[in-house]
C-alpha atoms as a PDB file:
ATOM      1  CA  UNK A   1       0.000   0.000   0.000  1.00  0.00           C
ATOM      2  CA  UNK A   2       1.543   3.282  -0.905  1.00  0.00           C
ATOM      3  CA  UNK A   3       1.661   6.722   0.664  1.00  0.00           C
ATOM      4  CA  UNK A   4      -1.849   7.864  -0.706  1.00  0.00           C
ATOM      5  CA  UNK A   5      -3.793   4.630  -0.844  1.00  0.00           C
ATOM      6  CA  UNK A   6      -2.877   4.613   3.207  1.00  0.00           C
ATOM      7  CA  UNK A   7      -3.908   8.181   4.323  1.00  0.00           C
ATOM      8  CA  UNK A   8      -7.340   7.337   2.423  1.00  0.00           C
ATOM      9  CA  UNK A   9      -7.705   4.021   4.412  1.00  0.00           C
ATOM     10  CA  UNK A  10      -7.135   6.448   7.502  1.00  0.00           C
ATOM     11  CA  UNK A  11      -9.807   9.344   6.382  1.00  0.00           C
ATOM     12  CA  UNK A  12     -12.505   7.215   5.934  1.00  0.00           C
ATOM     13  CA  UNK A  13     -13.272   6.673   9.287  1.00  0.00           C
ATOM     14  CA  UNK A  14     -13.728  10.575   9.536  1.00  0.00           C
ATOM     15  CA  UNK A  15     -15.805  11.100   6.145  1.00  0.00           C
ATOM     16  CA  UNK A  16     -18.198   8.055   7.115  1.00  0.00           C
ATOM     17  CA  UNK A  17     -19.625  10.077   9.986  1.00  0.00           C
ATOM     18  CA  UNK A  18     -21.302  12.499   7.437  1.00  0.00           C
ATOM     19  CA  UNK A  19     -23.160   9.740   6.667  1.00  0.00           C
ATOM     20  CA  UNK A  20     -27.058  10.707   6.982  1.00  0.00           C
ATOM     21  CA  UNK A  21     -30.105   8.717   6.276  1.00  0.00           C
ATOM     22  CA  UNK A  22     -32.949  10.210   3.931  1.00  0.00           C
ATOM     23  CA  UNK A  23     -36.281   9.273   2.726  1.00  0.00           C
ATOM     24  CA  UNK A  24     -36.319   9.309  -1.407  1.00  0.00           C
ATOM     25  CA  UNK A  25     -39.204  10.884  -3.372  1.00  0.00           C
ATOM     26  CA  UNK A  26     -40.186   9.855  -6.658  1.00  0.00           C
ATOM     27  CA  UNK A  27     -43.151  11.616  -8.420  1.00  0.00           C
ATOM     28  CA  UNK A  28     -45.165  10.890 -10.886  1.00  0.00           C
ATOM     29  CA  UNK A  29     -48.216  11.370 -12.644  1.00  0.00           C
ATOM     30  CA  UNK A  30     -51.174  10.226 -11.342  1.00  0.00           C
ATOM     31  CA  UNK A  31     -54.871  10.941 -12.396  1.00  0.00           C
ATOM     32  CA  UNK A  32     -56.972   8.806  -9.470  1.00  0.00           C
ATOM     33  CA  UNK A  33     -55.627  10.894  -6.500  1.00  0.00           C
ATOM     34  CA  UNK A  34     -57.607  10.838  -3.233  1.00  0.00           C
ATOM     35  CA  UNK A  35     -57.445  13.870  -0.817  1.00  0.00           C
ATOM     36  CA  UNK A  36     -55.474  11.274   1.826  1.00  0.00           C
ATOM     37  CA  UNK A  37     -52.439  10.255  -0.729  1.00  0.00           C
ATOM     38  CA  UNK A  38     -49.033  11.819  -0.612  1.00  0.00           C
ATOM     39  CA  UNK A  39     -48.254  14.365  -3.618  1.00  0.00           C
ATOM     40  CA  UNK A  40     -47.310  17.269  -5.162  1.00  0.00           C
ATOM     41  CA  UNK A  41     -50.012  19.514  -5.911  1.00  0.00           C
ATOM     42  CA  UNK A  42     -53.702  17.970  -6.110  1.00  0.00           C
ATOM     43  CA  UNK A  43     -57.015  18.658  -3.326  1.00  0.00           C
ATOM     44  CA  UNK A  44     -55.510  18.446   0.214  1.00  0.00           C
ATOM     45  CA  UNK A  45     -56.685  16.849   3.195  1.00  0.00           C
ATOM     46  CA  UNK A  46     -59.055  18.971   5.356  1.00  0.00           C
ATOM     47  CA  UNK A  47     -60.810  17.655   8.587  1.00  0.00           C
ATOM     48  CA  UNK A  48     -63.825  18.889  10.146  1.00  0.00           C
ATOM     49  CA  UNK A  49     -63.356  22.280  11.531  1.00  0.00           C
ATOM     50  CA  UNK A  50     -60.312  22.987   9.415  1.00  0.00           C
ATOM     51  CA  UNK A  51     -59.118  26.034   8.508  1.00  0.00           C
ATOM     52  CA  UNK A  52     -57.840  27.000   5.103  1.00  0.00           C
ATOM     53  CA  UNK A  53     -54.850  29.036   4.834  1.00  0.00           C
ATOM     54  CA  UNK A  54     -54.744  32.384   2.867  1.00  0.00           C
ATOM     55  CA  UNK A  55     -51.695  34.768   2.620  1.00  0.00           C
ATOM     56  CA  UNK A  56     -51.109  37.224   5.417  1.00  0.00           C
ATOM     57  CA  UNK A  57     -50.569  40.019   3.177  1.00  0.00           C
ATOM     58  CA  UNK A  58     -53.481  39.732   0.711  1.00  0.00           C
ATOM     59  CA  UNK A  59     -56.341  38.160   2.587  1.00  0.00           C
ATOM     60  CA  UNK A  60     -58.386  37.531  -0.482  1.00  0.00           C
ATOM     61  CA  UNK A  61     -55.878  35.200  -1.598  1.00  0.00           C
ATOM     62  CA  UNK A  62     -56.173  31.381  -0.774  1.00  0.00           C
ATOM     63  CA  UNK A  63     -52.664  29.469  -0.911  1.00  0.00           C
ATOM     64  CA  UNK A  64     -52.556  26.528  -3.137  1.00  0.00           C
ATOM     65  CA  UNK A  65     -50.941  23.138  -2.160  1.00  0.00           C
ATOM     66  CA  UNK A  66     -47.406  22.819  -2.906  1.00  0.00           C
ATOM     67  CA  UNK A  67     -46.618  19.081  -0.873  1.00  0.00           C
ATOM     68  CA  UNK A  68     -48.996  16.631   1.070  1.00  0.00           C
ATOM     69  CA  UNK A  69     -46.699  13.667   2.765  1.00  0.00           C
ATOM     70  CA  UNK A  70     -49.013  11.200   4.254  1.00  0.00           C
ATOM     71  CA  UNK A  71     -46.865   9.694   6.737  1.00  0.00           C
ATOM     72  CA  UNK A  72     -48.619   6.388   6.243  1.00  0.00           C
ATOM     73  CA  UNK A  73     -47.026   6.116   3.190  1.00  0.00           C
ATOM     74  CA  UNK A  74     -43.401   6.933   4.615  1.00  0.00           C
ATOM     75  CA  UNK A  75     -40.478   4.370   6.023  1.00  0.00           C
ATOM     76  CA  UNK A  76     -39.475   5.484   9.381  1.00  0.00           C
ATOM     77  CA  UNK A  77     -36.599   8.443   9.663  1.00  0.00           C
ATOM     78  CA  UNK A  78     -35.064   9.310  13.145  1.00  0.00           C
ATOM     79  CA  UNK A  79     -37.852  11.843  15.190  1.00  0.00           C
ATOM     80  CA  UNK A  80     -39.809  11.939  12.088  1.00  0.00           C
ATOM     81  CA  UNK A  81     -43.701  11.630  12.903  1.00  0.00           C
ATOM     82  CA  UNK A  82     -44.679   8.232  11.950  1.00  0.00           C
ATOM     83  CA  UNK A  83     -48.324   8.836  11.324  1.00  0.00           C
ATOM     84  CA  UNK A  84     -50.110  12.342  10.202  1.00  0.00           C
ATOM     85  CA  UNK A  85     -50.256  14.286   7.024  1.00  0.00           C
ATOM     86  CA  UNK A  86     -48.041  17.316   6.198  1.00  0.00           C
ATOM     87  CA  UNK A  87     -49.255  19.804   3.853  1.00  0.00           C
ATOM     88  CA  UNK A  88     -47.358  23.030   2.812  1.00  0.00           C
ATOM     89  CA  UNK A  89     -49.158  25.708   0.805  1.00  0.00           C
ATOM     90  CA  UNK A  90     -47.890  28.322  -0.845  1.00  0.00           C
ATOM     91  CA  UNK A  91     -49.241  31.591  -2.340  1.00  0.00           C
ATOM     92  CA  UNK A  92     -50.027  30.637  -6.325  1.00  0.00           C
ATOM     93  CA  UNK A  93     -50.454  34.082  -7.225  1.00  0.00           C
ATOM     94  CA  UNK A  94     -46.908  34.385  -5.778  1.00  0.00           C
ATOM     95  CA  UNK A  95     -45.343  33.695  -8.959  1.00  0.00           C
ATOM     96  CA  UNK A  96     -42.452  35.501  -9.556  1.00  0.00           C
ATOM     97  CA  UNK A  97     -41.189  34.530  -5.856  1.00  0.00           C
ATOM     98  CA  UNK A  98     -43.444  31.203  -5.556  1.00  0.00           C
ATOM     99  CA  UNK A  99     -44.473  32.335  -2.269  1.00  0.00           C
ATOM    100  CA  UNK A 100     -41.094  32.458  -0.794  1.00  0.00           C
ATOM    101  CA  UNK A 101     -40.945  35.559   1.879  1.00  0.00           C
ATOM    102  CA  UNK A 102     -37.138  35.301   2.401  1.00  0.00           C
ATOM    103  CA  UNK A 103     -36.545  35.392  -1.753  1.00  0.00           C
ATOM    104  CA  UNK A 104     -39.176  38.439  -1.164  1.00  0.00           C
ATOM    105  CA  UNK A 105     -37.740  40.114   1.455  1.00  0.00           C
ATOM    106  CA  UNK A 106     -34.294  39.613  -0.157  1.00  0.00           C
ATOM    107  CA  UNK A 107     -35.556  41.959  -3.511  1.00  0.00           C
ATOM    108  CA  UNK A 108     -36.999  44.090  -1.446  1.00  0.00           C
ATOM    109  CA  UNK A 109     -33.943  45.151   0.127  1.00  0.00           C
ATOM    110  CA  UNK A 110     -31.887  45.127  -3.266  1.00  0.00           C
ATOM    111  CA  UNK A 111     -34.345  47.055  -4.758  1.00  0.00           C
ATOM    112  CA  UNK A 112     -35.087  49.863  -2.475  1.00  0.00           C
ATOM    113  CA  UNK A 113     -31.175  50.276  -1.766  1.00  0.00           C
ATOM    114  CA  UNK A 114     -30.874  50.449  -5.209  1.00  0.00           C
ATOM    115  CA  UNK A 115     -34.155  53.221  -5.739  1.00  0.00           C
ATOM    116  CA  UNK A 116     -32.352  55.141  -3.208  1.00  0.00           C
ATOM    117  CA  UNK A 117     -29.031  54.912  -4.618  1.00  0.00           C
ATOM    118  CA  UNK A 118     -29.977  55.915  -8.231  1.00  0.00           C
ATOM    119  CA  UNK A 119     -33.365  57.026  -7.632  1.00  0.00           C
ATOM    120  CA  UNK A 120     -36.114  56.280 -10.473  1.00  0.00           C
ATOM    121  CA  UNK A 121     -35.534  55.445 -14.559  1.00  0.00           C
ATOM    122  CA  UNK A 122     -31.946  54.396 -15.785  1.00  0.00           C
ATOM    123  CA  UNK A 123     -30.880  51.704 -13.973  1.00  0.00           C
ATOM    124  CA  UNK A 124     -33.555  51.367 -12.334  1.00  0.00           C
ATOM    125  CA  UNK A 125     -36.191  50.374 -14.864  1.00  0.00           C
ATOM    126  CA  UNK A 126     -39.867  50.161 -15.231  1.00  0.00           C
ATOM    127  CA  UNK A 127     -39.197  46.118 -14.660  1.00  0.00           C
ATOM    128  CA  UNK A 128     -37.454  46.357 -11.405  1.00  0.00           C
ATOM    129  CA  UNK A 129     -39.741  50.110 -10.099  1.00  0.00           C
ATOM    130  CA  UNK A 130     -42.942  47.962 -10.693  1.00  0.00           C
ATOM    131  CA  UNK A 131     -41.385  44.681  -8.388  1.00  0.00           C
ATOM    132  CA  UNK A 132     -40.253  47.062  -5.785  1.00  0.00           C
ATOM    133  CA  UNK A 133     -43.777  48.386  -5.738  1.00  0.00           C
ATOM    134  CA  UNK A 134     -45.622  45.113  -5.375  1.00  0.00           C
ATOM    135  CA  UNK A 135     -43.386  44.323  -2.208  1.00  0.00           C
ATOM    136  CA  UNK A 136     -43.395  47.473  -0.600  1.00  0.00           C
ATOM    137  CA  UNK A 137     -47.175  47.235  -0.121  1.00  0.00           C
ATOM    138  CA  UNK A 138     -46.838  43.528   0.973  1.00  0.00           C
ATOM    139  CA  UNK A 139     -47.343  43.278   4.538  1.00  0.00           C
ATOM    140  CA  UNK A 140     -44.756  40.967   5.371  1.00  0.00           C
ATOM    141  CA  UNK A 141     -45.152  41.210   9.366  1.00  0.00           C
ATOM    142  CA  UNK A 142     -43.896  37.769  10.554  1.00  0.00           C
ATOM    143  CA  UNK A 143     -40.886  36.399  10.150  1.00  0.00           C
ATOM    144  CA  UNK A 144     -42.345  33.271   8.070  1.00  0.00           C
ATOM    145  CA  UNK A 145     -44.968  31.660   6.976  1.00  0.00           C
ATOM    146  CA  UNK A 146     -46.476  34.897   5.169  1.00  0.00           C
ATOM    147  CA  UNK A 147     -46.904  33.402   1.723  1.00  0.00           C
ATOM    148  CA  UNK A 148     -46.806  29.913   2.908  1.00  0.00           C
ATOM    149  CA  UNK A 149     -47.767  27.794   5.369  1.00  0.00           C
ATOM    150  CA  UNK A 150     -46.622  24.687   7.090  1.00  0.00           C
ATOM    151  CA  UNK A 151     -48.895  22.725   8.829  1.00  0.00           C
ATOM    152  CA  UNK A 152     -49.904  19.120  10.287  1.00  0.00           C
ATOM    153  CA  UNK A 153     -52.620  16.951  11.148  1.00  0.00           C
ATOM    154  CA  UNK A 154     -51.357  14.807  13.683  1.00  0.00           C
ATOM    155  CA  UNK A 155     -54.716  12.511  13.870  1.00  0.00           C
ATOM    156  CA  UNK A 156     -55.960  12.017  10.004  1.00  0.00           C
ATOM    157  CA  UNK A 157     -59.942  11.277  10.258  1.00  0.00           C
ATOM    158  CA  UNK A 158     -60.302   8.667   7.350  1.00  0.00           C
ATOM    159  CA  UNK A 159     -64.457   9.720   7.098  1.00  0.00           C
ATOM    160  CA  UNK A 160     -63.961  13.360   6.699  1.00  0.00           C
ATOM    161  CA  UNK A 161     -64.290  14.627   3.211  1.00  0.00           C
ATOM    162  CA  UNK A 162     -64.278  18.212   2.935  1.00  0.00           C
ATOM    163  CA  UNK A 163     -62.845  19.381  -0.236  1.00  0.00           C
ATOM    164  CA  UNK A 164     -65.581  20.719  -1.866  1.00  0.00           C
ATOM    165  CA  UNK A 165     -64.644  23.714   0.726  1.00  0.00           C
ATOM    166  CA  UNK A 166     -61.481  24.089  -1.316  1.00  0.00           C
ATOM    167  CA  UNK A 167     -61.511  27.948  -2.101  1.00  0.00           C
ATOM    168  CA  UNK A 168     -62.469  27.287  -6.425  1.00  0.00           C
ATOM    169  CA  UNK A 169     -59.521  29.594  -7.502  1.00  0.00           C
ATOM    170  CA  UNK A 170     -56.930  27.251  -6.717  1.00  0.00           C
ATOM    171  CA  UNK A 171     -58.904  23.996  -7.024  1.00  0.00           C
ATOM    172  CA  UNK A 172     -58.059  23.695 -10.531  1.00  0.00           C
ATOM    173  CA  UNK A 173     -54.457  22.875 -12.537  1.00  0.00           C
ATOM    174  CA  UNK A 174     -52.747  25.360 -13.680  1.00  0.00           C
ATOM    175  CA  UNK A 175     -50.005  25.331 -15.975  1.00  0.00           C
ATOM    176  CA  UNK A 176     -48.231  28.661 -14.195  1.00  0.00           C
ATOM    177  CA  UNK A 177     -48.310  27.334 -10.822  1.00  0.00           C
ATOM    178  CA  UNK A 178     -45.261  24.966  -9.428  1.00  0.00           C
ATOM    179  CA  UNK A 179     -46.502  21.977 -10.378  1.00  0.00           C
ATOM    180  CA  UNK A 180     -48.566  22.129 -13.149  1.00  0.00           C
ATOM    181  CA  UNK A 181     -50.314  18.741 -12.523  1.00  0.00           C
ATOM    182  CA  UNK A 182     -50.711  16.632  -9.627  1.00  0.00           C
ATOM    183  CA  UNK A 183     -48.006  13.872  -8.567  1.00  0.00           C
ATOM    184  CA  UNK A 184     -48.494  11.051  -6.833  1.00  0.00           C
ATOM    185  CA  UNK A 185     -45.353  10.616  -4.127  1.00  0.00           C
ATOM    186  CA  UNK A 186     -43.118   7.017  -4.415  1.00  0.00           C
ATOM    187  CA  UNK A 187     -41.061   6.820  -1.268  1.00  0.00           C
ATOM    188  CA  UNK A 188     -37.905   4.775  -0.734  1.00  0.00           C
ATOM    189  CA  UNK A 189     -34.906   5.122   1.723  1.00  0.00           C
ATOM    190  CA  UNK A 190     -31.349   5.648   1.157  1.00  0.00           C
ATOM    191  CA  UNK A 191     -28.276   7.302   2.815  1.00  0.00           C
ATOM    192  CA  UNK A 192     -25.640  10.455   1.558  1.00  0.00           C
ATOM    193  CA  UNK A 193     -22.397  11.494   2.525  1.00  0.00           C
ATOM    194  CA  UNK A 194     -20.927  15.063   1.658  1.00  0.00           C
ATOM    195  CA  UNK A 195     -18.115  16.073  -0.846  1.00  0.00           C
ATOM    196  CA  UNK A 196     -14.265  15.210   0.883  1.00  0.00           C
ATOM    197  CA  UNK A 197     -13.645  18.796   0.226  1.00  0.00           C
ATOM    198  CA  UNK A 198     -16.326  20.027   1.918  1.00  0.00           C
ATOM    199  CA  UNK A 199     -15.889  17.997   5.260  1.00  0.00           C
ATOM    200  CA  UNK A 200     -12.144  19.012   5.304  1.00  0.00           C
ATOM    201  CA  UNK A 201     -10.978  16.251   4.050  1.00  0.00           C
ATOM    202  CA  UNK A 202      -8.390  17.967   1.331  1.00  0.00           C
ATOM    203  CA  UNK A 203      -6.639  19.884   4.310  1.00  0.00           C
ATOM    204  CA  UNK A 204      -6.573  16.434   6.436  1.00  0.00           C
ATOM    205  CA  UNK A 205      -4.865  15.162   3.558  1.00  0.00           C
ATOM    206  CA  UNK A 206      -2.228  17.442   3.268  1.00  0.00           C
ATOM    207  CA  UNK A 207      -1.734  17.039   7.068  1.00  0.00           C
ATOM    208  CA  UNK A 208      -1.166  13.564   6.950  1.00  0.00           C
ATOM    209  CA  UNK A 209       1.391  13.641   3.973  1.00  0.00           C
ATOM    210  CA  UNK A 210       3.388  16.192   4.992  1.00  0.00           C
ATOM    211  CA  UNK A 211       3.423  13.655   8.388  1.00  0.00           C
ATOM    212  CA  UNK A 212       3.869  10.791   6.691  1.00  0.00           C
ATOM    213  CA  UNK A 213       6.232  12.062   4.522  1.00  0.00           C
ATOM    214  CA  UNK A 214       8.295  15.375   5.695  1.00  0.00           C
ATOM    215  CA  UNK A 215       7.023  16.991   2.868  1.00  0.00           C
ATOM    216  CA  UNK A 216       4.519  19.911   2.516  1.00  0.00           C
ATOM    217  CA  UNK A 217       2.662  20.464  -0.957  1.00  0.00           C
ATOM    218  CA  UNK A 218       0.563  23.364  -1.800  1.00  0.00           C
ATOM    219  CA  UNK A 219      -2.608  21.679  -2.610  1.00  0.00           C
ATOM    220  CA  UNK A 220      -4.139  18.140  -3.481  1.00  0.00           C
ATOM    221  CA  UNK A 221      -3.015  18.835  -7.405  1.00  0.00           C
ATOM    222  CA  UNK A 222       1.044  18.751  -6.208  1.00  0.00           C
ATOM    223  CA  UNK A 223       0.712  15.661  -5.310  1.00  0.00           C
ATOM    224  CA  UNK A 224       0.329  12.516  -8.006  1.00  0.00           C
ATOM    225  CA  UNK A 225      -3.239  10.684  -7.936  1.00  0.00           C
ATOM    226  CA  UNK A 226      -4.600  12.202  -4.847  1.00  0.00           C
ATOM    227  CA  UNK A 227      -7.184  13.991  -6.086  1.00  0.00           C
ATOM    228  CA  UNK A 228      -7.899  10.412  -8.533  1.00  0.00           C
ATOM    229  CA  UNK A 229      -7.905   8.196  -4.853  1.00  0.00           C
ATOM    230  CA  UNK A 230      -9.850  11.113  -3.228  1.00  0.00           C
ATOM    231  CA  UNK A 231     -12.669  11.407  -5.531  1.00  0.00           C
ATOM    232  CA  UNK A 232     -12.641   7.511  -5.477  1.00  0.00           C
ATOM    233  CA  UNK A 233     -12.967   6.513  -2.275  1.00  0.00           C
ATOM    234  CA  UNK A 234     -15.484   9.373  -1.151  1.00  0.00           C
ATOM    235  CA  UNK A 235     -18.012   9.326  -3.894  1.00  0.00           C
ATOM    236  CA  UNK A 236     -20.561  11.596  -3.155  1.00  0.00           C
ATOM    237  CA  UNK A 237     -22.612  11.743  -6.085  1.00  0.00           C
ATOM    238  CA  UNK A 238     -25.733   9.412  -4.740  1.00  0.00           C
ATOM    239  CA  UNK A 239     -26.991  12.595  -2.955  1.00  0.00           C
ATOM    240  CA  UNK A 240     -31.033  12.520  -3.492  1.00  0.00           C
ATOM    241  CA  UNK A 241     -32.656  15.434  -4.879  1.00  0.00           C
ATOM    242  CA  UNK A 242     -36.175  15.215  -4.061  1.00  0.00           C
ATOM    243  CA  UNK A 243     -36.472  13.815  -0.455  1.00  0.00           C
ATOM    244  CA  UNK A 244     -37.616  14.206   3.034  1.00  0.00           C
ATOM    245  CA  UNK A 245     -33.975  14.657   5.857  1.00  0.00           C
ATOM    246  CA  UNK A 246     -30.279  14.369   4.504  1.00  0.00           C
ATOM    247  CA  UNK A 247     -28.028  17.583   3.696  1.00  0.00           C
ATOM    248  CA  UNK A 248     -28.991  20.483   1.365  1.00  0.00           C
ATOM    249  CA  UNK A 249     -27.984  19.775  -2.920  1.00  0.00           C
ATOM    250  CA  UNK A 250     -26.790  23.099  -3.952  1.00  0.00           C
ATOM    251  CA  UNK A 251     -28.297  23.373  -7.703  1.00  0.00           C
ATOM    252  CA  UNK A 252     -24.993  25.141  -8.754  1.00  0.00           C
ATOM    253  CA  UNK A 253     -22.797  22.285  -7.706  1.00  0.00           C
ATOM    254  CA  UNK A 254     -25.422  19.698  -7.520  1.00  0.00           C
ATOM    255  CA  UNK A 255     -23.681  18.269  -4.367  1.00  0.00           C
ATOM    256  CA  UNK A 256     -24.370  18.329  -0.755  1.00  0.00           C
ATOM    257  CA  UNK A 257     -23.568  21.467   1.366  1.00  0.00           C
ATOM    258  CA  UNK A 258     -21.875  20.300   4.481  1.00  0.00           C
ATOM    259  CA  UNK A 259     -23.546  21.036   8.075  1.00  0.00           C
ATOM    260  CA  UNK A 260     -22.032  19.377  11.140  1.00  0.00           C
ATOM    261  CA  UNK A 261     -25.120  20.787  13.115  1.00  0.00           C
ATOM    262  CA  UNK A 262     -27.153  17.474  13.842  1.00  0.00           C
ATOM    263  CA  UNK A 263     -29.858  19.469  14.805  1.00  0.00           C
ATOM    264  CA  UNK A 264     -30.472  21.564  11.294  1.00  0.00           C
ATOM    265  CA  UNK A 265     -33.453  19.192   9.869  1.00  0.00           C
ATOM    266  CA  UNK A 266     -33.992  19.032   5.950  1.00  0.00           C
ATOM    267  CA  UNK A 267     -37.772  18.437   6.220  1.00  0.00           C
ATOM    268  CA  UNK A 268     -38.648  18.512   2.797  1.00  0.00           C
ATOM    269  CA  UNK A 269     -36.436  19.182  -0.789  1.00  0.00           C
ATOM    270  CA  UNK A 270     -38.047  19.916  -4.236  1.00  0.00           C
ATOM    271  CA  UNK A 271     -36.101  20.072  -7.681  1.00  0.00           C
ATOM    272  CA  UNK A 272     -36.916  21.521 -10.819  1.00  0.00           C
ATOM    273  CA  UNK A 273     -38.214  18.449 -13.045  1.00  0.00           C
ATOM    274  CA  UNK A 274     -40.646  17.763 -15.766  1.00  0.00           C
ATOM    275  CA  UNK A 275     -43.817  18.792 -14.367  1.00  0.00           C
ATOM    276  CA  UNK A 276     -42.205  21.039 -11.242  1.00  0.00           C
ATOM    277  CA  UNK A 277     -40.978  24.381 -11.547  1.00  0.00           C
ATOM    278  CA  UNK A 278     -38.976  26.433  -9.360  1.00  0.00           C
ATOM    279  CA  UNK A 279     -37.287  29.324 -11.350  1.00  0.00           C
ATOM    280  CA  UNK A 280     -34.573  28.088 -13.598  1.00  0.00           C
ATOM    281  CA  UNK A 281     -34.387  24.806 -12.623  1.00  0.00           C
ATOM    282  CA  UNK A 282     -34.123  25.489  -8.918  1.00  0.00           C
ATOM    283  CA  UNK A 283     -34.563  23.388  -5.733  1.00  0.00           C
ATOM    284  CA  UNK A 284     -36.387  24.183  -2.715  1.00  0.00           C
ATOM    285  CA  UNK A 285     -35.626  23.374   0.555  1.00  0.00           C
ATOM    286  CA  UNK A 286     -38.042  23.404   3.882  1.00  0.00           C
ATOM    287  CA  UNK A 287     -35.861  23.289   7.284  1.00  0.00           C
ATOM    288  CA  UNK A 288     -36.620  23.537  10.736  1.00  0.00           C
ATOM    289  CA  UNK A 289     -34.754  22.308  13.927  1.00  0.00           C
ATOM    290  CA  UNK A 290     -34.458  19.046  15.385  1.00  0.00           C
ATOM    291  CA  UNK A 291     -36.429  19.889  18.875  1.00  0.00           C
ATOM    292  CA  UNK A 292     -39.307  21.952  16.542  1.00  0.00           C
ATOM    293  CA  UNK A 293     -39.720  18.670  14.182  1.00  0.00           C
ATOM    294  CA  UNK A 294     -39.749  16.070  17.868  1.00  0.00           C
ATOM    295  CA  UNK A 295     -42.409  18.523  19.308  1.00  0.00           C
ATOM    296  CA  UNK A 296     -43.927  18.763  15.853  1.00  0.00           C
ATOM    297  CA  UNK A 297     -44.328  22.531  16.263  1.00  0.00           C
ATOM    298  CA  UNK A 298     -44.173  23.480  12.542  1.00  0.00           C
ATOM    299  CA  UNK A 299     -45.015  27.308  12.660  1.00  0.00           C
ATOM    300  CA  UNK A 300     -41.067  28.300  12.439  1.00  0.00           C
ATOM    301  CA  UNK A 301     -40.332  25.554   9.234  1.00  0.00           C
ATOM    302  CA  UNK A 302     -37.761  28.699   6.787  1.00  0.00           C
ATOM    303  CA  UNK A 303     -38.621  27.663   3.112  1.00  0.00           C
ATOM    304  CA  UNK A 304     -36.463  29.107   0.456  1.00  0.00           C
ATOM    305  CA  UNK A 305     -35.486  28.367  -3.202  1.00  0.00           C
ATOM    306  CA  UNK A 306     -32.265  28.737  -5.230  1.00  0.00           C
ATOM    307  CA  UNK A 307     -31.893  28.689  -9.578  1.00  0.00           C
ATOM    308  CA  UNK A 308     -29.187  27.001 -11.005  1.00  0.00           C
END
């Protein structure tokens, strides 16, 4: 065993512990969906009494169903629930920010530094001046949940049907919205591990040579097939991209961004396919903490999207 082959053997013992378990989501089209079933788009669930959700800042507006996860259908994931229905709505008006108040209050900010900076017309154009106006007047109070909502129904009643109480504006398809036709959810487990680069590993490897070996190269590339043995040995390229847990896929480097918080919960992640839209070919990702998600307080779950 030579030099590099034998500071690999020691490193793996460090990159398995990025190891994290996920649940895998497959959708696909589906035209005999009940309200109970696990999907993308589609009626949702409502029990007796229920309340439907409507943006905070235009109360007119209903919110359309984005996700329903019947846990039913779902193999078990550490402090996961293992029965209930989650549902996440989002504003389908929304659609140049798809209902995502950080993306909103994000432009906001750009914009109205920029207005103030340069004032009205040349580079700031009618485009831009007529966005700025739109979230100006938005009354984005709370810190989420404005243009979406998060919510679960811990005991599912079976006998309730409701949905003809679905608000008729967003009861139908429509081709503009995020998913422009209902998807029935396929669920299957599997397990991730982050880039070697990103957990360190590159600068653990240069430790251990220059150890090993009294010398001390500049970077991974100085020294002949490490990078080859590196990218070998910790292969991260099975990260899921539509799933419930595991790390955070970065559309831009389509790999997992490294978190060694344990307690920073992926609870849902949608990419851009055939049928889903977010931007240009974006993913979006719902977190929440690990003691929210075992209390199953979902009021605080932080949704945002990122374009390739």
């Amino acid at each position: 065993m030579d030099i590099v082959e034998r500071i690999v053997e020691e490193m793996k013992e460090v990159w398995l512990k990025t190891k994290r378990e996920y649940i895998s989501i497959s959708p696909e089209e589906c035209e005999n969906l009940t309200q109970f079933d696990s999907k993308f788009g589609g009626i949702p669930y409502m029990p007796d009494g229920f309340e439907y959700p409507y943006s905070r800042s235009d109360p007119d507006q209903p919110l359309k169903l984005l996700a329903q996860i019947n846990f039913d259908d779902v193999p078990t994931l550490r402090d996961f629930p293992e029965r209930g229905i989650l549902q996440i709505y989002i504003n389908p008006a929304n659609q140049l920010w798809y209902g995502c108040d950080s993306v909103m209050r994000s432009e906001r900010g750009y914009l109205r530094r920029k207005i103030n900076m340069y004032g009205y017309g040349g580079k700031v154009g009618k485009y831009e001046a007529e966005r700025y106006s739109i979230l100006r007047d938005m009354k984005l109070d709370s810190e989420y949940q404005n243009e979406y909502r998060v919510i679960f129904h811990e005991n599912v009643n079976y006998y309730a049907d409701n949905t003809d109480k679905v608000p008729a504006s967003v009861r139908e398809d429509d081709k503009y919205f995020v998913v422009e036709k209902p998807m029935k959810l396929l669920f299957g487990t599997d397990e991730e591990y982050v880039p070697y680069d990103e957990a360190g590993l590159s600068e653990r490897f240069l430790e251990l040579y220059t150890k090993y070996t009294g010398e001390e190269p500049d970077e991974i590339d100085d020294i002949d097939d490490a990078r080859w043995s590196l990218e070998q040995a910790f292969d991260s390229t099975r990260n899921g991209w539509t799933k419930i847990g595991g790390y955070r896929i970065d559309p831009g480097t389509q790999e997992a961004q490294w978190s060694e918080d344990d307690d920073d919960i992926l609870l849902l992640q949608i990419s851009s396919r055939k049928g889903i839209r977010f931007g240009d070919d974006g993913i979006a990702h719902f977190a929440m903490s690990r003691e929210e998600l075992r209390n199953r307080d979902f009021s605080g779950v932080f949704y945002d999207w990122v374009g390739y």
